[in-house]
C-alpha atoms as a PDB file:
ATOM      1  CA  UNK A   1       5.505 -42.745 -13.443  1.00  0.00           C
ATOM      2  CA  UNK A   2       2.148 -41.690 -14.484  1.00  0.00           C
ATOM      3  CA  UNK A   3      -0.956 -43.675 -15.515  1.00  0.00           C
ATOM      4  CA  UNK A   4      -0.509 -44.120 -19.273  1.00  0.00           C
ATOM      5  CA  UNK A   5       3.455 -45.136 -18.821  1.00  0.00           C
ATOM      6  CA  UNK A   6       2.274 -47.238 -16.029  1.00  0.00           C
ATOM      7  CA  UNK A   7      -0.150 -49.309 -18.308  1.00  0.00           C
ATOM      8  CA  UNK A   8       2.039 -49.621 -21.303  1.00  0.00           C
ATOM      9  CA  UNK A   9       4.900 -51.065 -18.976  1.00  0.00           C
ATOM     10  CA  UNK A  10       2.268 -53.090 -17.084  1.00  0.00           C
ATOM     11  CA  UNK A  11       3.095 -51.699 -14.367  1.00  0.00           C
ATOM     12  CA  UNK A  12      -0.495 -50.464 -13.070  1.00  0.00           C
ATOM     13  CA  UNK A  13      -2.766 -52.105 -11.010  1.00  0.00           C
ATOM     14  CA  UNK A  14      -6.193 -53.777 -12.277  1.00  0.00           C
ATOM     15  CA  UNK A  15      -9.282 -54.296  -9.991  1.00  0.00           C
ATOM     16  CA  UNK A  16     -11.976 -55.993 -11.867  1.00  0.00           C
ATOM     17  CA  UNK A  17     -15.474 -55.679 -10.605  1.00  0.00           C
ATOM     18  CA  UNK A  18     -17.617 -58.885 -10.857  1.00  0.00           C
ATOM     19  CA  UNK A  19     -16.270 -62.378 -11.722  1.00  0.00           C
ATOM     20  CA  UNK A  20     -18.695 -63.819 -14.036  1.00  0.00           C
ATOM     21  CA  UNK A  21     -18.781 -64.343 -17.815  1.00  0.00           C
ATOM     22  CA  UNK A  22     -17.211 -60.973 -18.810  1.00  0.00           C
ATOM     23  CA  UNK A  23     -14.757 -60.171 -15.612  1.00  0.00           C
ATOM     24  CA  UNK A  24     -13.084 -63.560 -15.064  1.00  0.00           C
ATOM     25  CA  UNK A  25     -12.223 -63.901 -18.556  1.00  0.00           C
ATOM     26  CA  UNK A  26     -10.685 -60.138 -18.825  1.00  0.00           C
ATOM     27  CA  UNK A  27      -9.044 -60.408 -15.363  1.00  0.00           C
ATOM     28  CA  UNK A  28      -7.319 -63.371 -16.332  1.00  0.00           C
ATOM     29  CA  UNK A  29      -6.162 -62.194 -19.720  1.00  0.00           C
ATOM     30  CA  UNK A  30      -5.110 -59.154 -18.296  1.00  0.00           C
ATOM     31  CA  UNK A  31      -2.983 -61.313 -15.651  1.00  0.00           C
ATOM     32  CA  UNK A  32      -1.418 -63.490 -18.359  1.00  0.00           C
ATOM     33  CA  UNK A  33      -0.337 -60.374 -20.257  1.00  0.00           C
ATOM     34  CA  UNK A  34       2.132 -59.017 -16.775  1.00  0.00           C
ATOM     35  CA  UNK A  35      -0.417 -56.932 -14.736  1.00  0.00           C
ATOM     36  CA  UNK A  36      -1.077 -57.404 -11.130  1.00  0.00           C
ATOM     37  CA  UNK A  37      -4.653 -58.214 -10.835  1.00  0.00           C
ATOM     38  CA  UNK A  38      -7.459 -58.151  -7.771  1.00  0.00           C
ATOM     39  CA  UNK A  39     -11.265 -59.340  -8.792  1.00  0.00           C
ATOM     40  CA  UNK A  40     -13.982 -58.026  -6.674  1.00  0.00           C
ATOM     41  CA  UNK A  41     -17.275 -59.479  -5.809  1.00  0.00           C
ATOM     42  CA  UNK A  42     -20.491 -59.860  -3.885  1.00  0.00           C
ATOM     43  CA  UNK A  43     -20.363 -63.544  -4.241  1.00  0.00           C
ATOM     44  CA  UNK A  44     -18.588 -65.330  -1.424  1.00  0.00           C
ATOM     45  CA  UNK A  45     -18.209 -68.019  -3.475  1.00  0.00           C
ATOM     46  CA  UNK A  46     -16.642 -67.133  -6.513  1.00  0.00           C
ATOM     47  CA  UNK A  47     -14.071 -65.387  -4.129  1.00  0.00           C
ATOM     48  CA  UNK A  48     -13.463 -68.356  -2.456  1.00  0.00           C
ATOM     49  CA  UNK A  49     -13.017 -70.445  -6.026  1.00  0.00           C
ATOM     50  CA  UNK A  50     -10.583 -68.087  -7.559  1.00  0.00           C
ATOM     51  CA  UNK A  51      -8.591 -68.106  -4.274  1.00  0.00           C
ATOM     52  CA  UNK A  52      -8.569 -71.392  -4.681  1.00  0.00           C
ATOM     53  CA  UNK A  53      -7.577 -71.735  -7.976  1.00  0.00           C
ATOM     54  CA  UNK A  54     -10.656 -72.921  -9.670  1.00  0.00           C
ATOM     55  CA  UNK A  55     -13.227 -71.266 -12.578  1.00  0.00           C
ATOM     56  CA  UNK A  56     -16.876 -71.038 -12.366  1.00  0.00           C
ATOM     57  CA  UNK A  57     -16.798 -69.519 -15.439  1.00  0.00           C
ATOM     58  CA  UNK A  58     -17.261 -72.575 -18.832  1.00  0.00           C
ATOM     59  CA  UNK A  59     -14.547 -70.527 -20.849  1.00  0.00           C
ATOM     60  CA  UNK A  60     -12.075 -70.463 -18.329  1.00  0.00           C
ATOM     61  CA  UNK A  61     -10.051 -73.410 -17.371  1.00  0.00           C
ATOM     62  CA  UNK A  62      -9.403 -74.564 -13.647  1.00  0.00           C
ATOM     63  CA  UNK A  63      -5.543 -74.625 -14.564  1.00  0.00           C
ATOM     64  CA  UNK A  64      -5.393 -70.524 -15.941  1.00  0.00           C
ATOM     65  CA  UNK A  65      -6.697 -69.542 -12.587  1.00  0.00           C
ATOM     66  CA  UNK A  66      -4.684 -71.442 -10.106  1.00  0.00           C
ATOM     67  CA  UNK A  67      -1.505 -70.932 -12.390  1.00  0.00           C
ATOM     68  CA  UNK A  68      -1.715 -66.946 -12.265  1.00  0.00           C
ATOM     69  CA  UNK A  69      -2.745 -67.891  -8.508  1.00  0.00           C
ATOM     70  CA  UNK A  70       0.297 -69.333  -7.643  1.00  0.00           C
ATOM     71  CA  UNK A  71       2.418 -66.469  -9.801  1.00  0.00           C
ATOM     72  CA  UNK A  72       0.763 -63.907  -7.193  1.00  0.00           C
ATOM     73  CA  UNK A  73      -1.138 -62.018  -9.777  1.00  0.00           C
ATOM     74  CA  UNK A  74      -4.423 -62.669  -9.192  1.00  0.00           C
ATOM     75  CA  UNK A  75      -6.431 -62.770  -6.099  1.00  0.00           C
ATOM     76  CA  UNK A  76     -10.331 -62.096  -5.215  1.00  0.00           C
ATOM     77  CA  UNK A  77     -11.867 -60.264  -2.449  1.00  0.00           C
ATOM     78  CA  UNK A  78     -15.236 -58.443  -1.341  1.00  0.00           C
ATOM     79  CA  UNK A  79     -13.882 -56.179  -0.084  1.00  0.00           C
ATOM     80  CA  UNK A  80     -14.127 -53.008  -2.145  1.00  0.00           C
ATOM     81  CA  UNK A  81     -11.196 -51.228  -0.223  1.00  0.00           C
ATOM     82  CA  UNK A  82      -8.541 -52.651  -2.360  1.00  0.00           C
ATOM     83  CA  UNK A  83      -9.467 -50.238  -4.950  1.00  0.00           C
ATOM     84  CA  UNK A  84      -7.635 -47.962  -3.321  1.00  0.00           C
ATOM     85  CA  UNK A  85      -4.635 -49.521  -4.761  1.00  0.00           C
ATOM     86  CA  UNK A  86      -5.903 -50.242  -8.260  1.00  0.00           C
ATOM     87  CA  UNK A  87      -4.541 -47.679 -11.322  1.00  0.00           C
ATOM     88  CA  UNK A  88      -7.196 -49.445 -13.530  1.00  0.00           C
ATOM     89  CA  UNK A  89     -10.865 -50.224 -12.158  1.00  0.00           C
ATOM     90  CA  UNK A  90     -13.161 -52.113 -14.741  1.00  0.00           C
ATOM     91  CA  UNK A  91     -17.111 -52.550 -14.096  1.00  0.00           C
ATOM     92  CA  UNK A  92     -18.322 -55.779 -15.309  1.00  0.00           C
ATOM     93  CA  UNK A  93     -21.448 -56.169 -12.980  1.00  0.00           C
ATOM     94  CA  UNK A  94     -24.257 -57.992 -14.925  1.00  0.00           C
ATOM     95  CA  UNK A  95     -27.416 -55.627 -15.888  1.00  0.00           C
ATOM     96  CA  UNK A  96     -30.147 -58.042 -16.380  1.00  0.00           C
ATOM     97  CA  UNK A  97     -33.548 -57.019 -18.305  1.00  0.00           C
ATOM     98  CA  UNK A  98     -36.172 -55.733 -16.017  1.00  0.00           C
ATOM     99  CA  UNK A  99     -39.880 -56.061 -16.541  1.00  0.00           C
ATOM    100  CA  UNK A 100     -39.979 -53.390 -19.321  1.00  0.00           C
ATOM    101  CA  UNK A 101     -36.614 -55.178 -21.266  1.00  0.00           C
ATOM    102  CA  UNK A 102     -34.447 -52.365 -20.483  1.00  0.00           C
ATOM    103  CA  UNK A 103     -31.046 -53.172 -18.902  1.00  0.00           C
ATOM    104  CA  UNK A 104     -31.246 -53.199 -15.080  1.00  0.00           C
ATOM    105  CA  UNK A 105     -28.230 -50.852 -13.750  1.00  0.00           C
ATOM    106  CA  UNK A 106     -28.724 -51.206 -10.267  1.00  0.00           C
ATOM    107  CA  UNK A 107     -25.693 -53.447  -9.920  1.00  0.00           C
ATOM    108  CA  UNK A 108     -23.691 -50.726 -12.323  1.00  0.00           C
ATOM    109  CA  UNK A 109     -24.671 -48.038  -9.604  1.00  0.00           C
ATOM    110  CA  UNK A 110     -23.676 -49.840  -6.777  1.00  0.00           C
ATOM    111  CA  UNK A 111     -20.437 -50.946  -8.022  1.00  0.00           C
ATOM    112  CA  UNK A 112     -19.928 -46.767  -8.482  1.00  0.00           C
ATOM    113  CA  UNK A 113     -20.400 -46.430  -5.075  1.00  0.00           C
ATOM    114  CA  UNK A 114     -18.168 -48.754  -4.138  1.00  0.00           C
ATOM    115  CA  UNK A 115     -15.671 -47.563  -6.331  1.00  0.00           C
ATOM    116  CA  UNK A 116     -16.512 -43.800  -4.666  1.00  0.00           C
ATOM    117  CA  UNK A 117     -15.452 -44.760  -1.305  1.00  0.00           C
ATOM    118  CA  UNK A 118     -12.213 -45.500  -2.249  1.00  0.00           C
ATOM    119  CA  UNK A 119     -11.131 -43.830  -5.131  1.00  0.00           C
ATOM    120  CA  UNK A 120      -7.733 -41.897  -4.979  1.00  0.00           C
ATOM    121  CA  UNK A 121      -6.483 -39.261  -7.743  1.00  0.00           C
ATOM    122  CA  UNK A 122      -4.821 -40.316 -11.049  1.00  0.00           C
ATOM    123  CA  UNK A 123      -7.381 -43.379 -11.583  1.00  0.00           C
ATOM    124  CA  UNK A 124      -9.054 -44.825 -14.415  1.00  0.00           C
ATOM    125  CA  UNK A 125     -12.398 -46.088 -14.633  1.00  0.00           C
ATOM    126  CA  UNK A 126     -13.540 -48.477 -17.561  1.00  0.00           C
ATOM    127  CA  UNK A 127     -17.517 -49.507 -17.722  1.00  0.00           C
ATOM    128  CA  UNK A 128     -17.783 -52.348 -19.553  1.00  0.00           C
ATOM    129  CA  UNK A 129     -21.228 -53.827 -18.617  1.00  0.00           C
ATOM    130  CA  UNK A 130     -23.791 -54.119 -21.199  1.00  0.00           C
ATOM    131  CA  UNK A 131     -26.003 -51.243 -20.856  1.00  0.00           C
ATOM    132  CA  UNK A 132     -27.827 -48.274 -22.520  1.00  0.00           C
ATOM    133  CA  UNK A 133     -26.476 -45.100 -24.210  1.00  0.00           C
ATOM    134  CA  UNK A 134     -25.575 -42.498 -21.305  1.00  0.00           C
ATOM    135  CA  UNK A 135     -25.119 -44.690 -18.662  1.00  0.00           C
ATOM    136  CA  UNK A 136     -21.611 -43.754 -18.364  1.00  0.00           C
ATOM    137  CA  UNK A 137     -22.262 -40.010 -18.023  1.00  0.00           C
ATOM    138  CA  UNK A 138     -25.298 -39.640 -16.494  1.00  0.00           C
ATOM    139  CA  UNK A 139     -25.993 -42.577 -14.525  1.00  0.00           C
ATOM    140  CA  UNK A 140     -22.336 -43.477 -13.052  1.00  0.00           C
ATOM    141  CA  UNK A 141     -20.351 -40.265 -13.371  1.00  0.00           C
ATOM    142  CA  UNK A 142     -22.550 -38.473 -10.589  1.00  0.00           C
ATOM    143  CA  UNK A 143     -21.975 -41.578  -8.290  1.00  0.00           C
ATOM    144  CA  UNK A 144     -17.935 -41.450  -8.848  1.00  0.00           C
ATOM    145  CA  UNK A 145     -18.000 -37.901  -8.131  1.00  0.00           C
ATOM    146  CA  UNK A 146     -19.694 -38.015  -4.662  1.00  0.00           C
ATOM    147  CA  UNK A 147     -15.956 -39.020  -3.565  1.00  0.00           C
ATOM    148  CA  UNK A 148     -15.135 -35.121  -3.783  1.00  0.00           C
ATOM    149  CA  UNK A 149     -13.320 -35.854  -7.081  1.00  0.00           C
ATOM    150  CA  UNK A 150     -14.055 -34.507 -10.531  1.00  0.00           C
ATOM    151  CA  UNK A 151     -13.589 -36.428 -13.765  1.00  0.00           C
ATOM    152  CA  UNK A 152     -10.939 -35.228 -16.271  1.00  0.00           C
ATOM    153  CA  UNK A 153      -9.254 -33.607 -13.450  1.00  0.00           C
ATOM    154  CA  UNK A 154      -8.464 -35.949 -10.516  1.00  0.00           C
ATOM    155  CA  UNK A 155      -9.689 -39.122 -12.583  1.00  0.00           C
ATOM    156  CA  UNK A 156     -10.424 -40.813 -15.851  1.00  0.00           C
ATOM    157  CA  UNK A 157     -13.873 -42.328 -17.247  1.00  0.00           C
ATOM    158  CA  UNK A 158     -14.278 -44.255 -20.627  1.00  0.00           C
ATOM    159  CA  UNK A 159     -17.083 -46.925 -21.763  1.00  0.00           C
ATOM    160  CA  UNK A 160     -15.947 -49.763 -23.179  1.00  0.00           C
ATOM    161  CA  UNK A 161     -18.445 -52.491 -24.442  1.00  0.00           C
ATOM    162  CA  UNK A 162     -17.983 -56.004 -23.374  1.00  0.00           C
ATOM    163  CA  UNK A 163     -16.992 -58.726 -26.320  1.00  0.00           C
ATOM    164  CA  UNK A 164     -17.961 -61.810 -24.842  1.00  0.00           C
ATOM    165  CA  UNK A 165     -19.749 -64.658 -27.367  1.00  0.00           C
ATOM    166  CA  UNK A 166     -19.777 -67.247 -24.071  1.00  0.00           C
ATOM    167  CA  UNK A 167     -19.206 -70.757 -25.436  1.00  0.00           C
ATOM    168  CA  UNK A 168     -17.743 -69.618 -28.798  1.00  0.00           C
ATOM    169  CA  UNK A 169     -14.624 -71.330 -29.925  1.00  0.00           C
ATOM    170  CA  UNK A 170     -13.871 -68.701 -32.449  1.00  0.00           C
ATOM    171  CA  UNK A 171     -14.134 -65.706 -30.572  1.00  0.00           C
ATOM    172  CA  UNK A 172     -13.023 -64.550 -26.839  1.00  0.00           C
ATOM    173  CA  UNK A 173     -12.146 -62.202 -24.473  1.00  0.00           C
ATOM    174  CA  UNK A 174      -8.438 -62.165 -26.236  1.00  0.00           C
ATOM    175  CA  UNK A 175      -8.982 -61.989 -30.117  1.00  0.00           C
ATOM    176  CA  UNK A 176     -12.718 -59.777 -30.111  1.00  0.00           C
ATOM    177  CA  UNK A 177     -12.279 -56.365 -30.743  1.00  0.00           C
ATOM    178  CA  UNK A 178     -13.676 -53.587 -30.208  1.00  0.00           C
ATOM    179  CA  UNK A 179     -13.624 -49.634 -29.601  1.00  0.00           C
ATOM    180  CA  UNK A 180     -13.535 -47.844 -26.204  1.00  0.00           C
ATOM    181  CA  UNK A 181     -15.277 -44.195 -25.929  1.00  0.00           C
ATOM    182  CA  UNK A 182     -13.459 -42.193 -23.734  1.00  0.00           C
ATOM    183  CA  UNK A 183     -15.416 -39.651 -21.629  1.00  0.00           C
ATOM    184  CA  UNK A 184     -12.065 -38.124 -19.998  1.00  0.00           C
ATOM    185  CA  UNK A 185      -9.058 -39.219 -21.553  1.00  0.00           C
ATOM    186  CA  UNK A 186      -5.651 -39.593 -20.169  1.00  0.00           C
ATOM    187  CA  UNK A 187      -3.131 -36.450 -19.601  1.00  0.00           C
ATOM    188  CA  UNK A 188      -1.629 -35.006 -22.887  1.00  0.00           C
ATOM    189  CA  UNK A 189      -3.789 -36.468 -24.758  1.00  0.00           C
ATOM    190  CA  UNK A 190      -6.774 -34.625 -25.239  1.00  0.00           C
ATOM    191  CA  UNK A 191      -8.962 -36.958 -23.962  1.00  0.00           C
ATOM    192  CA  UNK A 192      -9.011 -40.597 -26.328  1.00  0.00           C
ATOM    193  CA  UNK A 193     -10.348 -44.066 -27.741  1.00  0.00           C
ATOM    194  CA  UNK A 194      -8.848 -46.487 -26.268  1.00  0.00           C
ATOM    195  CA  UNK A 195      -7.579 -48.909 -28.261  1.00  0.00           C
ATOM    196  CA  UNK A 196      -6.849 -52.467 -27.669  1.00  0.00           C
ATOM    197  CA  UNK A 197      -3.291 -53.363 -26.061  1.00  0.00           C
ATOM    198  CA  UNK A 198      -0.706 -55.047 -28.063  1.00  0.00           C
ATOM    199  CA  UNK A 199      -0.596 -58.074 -25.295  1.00  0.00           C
ATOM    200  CA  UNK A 200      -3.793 -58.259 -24.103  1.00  0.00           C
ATOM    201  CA  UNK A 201      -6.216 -57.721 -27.348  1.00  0.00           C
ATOM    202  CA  UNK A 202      -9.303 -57.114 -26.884  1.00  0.00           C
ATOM    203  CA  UNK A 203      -8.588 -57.082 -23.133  1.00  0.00           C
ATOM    204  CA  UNK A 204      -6.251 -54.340 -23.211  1.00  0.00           C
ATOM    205  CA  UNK A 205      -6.088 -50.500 -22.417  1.00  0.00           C
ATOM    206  CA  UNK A 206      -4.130 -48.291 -24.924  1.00  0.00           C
ATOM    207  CA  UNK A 207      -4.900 -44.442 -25.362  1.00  0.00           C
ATOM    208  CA  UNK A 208      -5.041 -43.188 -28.746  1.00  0.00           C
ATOM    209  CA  UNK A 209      -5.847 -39.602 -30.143  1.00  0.00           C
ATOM    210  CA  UNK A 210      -9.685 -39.178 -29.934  1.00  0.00           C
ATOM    211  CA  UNK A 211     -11.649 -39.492 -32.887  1.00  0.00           C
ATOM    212  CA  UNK A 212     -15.034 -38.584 -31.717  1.00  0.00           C
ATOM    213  CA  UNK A 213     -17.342 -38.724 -28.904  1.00  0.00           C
ATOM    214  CA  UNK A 214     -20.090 -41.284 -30.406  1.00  0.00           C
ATOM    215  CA  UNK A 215     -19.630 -44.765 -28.582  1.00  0.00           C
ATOM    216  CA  UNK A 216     -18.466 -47.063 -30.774  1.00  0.00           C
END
């Protein structure tokens, strides 16, 4: 089965780097919709609360967590090897201002690296951390590709902006929208924009014939 029949049968694997605002949120979304999902982070803690069962995130509830928990699709780590398993990896690292108010991709960069050391053929790679135009291509591209493999060839790269309103009743991870620039699409198709899945919303990969390649 290959990547694209894999996600539409939620079948494929989803790692999910960084469990705060924007991570926990999609990786539990993308549980409840069928996939098997594994959240990494540096934070021993959050691990250890997810594992548990428990949010440290406002807009997710205790009870979401340990229920997908106990269903055996979803689990935490730190360790970055599990990747190797993953069909779908998602960046969601924070990228905090730095002195001159320009987003701070330090953590972005290290999650590629961690991503690099484990990466396998036939994976896709979402960035969906906050950041600033060309950080996808010329920032985190050169890190993924230190693991010997080339994009649009052994492995797939798309940006796709986070749409998180923390606190907001009206609008979450499931119901806010929005487009997904695809820097390597998936096979057949040209390359694509990903569009949101019919399960997950917002949350959700589906390929779509490309439209452009402006970021959306």
């Amino acid at each position: 089965m290959n990547l694209l029949a894999e996600i539409e049968c939620y079948q494929a694997q989803v790692g999910v780097i960084g469990l705060g605002y924007v991570g926990l949120p999609l990786a539990v979304v993308a549980a409840q919709a069928g996939y098997q999902v594994v959240g990494i982070d540096v934070s021993a803690r959050a691990v250890e609360a997810v594992n548990a069962g428990r949010s440290h995130i406002g807009d997710v509830r205790d009870e979401e967590v340990a229920a997908l928990v106990r269903a055996g699709r979803l689990r935490a780590t730190e360790d970055y090897a599990v990747l190797r398993d993953c069909d779908v990896i998602i960046i969601c690292v924070p990228t905090p201002l730095d002195r001159n108010r320009q987003p701070d991709i330090s953590y972005i960069l290290a999650a590629g690296r961690g991503i690099a050391a484990h990466m396998r053929p036939g994976q896709l790679i979402s960035l969906e951390s906050t950041t600033y135009p060309g950080t996808t291509e010329e920032d985190l591209l050169p890190v993924l590709e230190t693991s010997g493999l080339r994009v649009g060839q052994d492995f797939f790269l798309c940006f796709s902006p986070e749409r998180v309103d923390p606190g907001s009743k009206k609008w979450n991870t499931r119901n806010a929208q929005g487009g997904r620039r695809a820097d390597a699409g998936l096979p057949g198709s040209g390359g694509g924009l990903l569009q949101p899945h019919r399960r997950t919303g917002g949350a959700g990969l589906f390929p779509q014939r490309r439209r452009n390649d402006q970021d959306l």
